[in-house]
N, C-alpha and C. Protein backbone atom coordinates (compact mmCIF):
# COMPACT_ATOMS: atom_id res chain seq x y z
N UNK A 1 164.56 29.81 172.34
CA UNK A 1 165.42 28.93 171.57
C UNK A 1 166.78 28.86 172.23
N UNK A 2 167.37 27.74 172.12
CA UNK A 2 168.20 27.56 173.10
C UNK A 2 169.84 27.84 171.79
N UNK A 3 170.98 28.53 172.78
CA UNK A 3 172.19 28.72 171.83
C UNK A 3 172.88 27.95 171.73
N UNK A 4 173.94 27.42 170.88
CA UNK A 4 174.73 26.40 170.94
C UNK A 4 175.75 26.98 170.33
N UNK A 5 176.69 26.83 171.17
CA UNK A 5 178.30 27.80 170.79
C UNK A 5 178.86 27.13 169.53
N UNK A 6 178.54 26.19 168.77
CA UNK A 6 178.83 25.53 167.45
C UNK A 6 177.43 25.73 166.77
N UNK A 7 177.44 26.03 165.05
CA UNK A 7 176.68 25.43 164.31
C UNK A 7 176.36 23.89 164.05
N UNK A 8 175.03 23.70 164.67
CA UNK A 8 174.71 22.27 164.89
C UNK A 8 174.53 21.82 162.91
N UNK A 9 174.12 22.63 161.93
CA UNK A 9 173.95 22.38 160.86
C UNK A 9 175.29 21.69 160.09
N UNK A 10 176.36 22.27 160.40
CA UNK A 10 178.05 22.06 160.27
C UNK A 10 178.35 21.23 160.58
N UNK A 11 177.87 21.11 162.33
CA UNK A 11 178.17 20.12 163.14
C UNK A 11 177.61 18.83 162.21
N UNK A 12 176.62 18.06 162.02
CA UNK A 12 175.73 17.15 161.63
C UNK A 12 176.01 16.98 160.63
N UNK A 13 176.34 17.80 159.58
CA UNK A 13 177.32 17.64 157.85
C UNK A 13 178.81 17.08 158.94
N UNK A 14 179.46 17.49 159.49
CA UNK A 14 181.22 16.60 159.55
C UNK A 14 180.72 15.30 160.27
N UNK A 15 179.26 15.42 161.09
CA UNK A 15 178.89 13.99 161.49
C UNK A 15 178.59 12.75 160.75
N UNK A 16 178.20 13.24 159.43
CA UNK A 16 177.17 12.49 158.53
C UNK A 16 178.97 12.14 157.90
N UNK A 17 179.48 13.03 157.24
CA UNK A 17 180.82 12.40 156.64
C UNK A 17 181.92 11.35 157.40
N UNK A 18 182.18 11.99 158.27
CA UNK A 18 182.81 10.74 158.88
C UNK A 18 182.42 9.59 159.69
N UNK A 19 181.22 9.42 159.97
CA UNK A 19 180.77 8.27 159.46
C UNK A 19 180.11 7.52 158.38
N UNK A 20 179.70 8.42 157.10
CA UNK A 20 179.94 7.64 156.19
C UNK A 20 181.37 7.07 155.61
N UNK A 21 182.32 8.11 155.67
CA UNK A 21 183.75 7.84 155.05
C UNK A 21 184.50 6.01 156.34
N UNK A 22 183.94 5.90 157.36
CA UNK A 22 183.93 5.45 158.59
C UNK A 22 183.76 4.05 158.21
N UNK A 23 181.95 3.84 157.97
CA UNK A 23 181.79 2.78 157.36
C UNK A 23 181.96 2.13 155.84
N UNK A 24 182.56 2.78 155.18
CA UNK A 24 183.19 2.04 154.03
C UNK A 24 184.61 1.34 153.92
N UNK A 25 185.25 1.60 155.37
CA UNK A 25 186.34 1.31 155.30
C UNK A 25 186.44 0.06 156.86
N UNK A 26 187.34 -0.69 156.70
CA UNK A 26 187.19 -0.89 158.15
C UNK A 26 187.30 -0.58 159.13
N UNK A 27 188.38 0.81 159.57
CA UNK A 27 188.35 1.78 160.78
C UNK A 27 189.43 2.53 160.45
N UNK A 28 189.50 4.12 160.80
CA UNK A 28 189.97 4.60 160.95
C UNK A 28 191.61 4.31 160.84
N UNK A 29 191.77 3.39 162.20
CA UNK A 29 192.89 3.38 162.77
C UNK A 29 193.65 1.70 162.72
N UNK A 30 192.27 1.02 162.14
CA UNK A 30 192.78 -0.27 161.83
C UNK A 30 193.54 -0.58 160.47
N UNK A 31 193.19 -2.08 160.23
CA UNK A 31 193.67 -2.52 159.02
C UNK A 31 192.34 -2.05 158.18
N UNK A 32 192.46 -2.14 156.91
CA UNK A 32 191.49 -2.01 156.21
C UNK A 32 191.49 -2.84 155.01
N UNK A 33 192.17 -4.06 155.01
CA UNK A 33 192.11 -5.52 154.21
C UNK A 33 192.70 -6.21 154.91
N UNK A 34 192.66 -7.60 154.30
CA UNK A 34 193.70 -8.82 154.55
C UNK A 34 194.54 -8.67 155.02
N UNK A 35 195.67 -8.16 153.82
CA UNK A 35 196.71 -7.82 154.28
C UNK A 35 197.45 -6.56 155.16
N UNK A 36 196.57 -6.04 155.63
CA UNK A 36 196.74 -5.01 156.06
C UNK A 36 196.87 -5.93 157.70
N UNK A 37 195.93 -6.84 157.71
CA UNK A 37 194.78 -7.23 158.93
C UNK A 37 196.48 -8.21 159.93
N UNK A 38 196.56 -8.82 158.08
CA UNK A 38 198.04 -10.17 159.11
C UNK A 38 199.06 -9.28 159.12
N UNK A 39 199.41 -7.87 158.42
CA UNK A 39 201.10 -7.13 158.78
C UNK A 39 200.67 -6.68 160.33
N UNK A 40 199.22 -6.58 161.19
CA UNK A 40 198.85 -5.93 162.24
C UNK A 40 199.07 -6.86 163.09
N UNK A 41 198.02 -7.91 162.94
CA UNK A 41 198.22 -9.12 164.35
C UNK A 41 199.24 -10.31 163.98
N UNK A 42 200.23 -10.12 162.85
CA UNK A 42 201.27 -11.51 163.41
C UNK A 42 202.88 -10.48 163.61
N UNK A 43 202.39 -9.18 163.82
CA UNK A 43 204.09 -8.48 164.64
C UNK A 43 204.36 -9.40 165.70
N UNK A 44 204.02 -10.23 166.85
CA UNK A 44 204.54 -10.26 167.97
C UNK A 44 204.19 -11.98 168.10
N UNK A 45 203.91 -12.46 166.88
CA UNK A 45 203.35 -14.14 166.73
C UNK A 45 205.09 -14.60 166.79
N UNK A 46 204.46 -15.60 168.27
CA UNK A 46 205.86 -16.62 168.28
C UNK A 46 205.46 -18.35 168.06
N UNK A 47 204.78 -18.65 168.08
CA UNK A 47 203.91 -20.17 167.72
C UNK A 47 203.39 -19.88 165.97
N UNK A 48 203.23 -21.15 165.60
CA UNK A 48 202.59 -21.42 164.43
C UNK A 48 201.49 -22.03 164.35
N UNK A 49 200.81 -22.26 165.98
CA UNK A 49 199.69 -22.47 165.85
C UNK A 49 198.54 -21.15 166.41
N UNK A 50 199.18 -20.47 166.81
CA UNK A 50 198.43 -19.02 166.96
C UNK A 50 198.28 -18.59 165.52
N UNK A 51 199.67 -18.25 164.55
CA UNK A 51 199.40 -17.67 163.41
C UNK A 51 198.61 -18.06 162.06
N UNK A 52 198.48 -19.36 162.80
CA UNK A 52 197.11 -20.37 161.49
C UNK A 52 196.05 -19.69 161.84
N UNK A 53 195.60 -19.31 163.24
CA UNK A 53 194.36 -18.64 164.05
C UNK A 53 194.36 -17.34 163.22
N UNK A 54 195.07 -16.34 163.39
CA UNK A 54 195.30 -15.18 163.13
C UNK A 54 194.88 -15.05 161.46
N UNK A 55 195.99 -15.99 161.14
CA UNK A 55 195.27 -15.72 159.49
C UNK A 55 193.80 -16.30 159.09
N UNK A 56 193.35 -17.05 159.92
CA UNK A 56 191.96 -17.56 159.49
C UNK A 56 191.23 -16.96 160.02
N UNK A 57 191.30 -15.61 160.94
CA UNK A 57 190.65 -14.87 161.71
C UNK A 57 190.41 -13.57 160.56
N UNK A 58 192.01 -13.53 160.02
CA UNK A 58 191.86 -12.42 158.88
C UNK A 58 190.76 -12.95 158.20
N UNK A 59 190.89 -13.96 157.04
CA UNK A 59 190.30 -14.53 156.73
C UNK A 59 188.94 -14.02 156.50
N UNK A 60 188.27 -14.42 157.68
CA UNK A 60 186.71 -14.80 158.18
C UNK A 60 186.46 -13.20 158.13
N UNK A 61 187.26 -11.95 158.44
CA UNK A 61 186.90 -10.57 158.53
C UNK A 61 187.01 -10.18 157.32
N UNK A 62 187.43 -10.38 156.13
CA UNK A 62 187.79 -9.41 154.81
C UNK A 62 187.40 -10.74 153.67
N UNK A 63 186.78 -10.45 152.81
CA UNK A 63 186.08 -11.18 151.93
C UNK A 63 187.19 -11.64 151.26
N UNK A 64 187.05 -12.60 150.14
CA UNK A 64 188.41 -12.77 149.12
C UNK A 64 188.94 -11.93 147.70
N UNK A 65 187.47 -10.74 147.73
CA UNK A 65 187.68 -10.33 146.30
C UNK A 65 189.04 -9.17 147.42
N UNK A 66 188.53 -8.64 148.39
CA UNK A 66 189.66 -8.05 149.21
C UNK A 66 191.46 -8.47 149.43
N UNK A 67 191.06 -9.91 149.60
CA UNK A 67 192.48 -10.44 149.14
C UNK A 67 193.05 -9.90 147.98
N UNK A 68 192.56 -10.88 147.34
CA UNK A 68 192.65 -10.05 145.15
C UNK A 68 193.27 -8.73 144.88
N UNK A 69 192.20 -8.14 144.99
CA UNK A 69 191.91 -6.59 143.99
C UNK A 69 192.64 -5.74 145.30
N UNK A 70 193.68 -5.63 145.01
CA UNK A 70 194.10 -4.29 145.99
C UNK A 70 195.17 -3.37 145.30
N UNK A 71 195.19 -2.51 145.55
CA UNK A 71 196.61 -1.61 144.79
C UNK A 71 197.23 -1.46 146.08
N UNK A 72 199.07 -1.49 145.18
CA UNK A 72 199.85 -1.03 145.77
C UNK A 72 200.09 0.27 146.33
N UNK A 73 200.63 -0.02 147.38
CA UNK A 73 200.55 1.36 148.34
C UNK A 73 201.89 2.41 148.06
N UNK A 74 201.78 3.80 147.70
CA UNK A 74 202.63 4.40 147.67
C UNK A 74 203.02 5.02 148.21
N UNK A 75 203.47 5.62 149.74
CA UNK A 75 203.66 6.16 150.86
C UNK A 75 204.94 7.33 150.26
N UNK A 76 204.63 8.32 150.81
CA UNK A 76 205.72 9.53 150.92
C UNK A 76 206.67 9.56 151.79
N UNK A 77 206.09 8.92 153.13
CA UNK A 77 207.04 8.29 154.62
C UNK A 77 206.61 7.12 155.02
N UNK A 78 207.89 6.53 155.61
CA UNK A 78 207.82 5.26 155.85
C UNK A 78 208.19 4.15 155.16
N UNK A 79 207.11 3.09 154.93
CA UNK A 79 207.70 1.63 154.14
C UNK A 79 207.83 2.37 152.92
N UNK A 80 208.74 2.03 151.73
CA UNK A 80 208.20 2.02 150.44
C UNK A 80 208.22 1.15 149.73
N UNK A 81 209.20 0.26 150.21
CA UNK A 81 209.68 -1.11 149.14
C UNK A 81 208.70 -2.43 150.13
N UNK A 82 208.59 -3.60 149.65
CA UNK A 82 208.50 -4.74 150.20
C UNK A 82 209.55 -5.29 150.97
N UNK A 83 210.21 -5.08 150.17
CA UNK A 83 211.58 -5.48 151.28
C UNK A 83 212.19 -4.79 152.45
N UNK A 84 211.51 -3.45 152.24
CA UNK A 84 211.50 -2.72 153.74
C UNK A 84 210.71 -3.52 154.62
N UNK A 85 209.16 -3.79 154.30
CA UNK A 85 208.38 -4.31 154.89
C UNK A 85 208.65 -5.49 155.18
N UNK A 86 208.85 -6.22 155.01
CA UNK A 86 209.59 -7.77 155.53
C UNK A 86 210.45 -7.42 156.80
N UNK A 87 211.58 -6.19 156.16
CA UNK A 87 212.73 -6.29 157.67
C UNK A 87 211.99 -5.80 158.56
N UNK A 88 210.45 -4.69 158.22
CA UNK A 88 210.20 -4.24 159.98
C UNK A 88 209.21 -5.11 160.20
N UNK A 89 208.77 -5.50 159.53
CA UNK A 89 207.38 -6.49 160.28
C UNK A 89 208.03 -7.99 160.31
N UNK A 90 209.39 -8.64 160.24
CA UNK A 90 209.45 -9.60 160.13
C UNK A 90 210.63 -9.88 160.99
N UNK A 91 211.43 -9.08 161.39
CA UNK A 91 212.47 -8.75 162.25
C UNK A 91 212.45 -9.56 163.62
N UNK A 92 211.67 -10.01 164.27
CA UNK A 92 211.79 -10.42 165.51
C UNK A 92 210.78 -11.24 165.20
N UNK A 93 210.24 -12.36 164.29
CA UNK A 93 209.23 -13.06 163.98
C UNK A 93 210.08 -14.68 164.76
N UNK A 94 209.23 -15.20 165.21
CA UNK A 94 209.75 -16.68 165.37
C UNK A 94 208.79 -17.68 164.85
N UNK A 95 207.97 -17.32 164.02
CA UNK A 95 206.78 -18.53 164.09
C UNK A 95 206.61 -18.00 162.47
N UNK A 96 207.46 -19.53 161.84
CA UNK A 96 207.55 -19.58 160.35
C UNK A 96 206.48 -19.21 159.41
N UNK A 97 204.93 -20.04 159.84
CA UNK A 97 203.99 -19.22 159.18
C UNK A 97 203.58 -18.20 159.42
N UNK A 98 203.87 -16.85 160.57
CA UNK A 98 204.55 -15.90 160.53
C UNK A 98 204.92 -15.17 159.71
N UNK A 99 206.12 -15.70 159.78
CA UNK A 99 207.43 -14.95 158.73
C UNK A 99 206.58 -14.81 156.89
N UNK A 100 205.88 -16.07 156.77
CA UNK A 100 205.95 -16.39 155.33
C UNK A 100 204.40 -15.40 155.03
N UNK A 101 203.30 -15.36 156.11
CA UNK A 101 202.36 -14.72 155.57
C UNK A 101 202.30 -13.01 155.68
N UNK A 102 203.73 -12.64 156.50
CA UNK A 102 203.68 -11.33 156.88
C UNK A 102 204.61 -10.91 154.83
N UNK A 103 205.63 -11.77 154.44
CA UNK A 103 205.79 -11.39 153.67
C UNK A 103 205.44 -11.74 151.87
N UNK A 104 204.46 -12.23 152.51
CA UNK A 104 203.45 -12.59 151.33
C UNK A 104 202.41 -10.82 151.17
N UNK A 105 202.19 -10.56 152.31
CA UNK A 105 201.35 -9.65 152.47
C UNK A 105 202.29 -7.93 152.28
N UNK A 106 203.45 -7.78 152.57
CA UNK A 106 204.07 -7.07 152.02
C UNK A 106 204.91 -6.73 150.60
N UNK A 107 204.45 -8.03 149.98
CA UNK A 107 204.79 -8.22 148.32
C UNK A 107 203.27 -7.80 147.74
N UNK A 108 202.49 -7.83 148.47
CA UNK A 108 201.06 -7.56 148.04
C UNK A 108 200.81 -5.95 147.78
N UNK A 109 200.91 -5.71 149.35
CA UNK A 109 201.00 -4.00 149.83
C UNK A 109 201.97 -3.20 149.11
N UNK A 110 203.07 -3.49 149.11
CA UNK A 110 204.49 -2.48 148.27
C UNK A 110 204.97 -3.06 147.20
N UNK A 111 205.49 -2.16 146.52
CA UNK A 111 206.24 -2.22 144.99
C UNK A 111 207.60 -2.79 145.42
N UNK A 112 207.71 -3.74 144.52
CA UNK A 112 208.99 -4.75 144.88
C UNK A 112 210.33 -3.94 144.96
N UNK A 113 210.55 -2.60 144.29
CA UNK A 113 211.84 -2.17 144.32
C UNK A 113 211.53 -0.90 145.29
């Protein structure tokens, strides 16, 4: 019988969890809604015809009950207000539908005060 310097039984339980916990969400390290999806890809949008793309790209990836039904996010560090979120994700925006869907999506994500 061959040794394996890890318990493969252990091993295969943290395998089975994080990819179940994996696929219920959209990634790890991504967005994991809508709005999560346009505060990610319109940081660096300077046209308004890229950011029609972008949001209809969101769109087409996250269903609409996802739009909808989301709770506000309560962070310990970092954004907390919406209006934080506007000045960092909106700060160097040049492309109006841009500006308007990044802070549509941070009135969504954070508590207004």
């Amino acid at each position: 019988m061959k040794s394996y310097p890890f318990n493969m039984g252990k091993f295969s339980f943290i395998f089975l969890v994080a990819f179940a916990t994996s696929t219920s969400k959209a990634s790890w390290f991504g967005p994991d809604n809508y709005w999560e999806c346009l505060l990610k890809d319109l940081r660096d949008v300077h046209t308004d015809t890229i950011a029609e793309e972008i949001v209809k790209s969101c769109k087409d990836t996250y269903p609409f009950h996802e739009r909808i039904f989301i709770e506000k996010k309560n962070h310990w560090f970092g954004i907390k207000t919406a209006t934080k979120c506007v000045l960092k994700y909106g700060k160097d925006i040049q492309s109006e539908v841009s500006a308007k869907h990044i802070q549509a999506a941070c009135y969504k994500l954070y508590p207004e005060n």
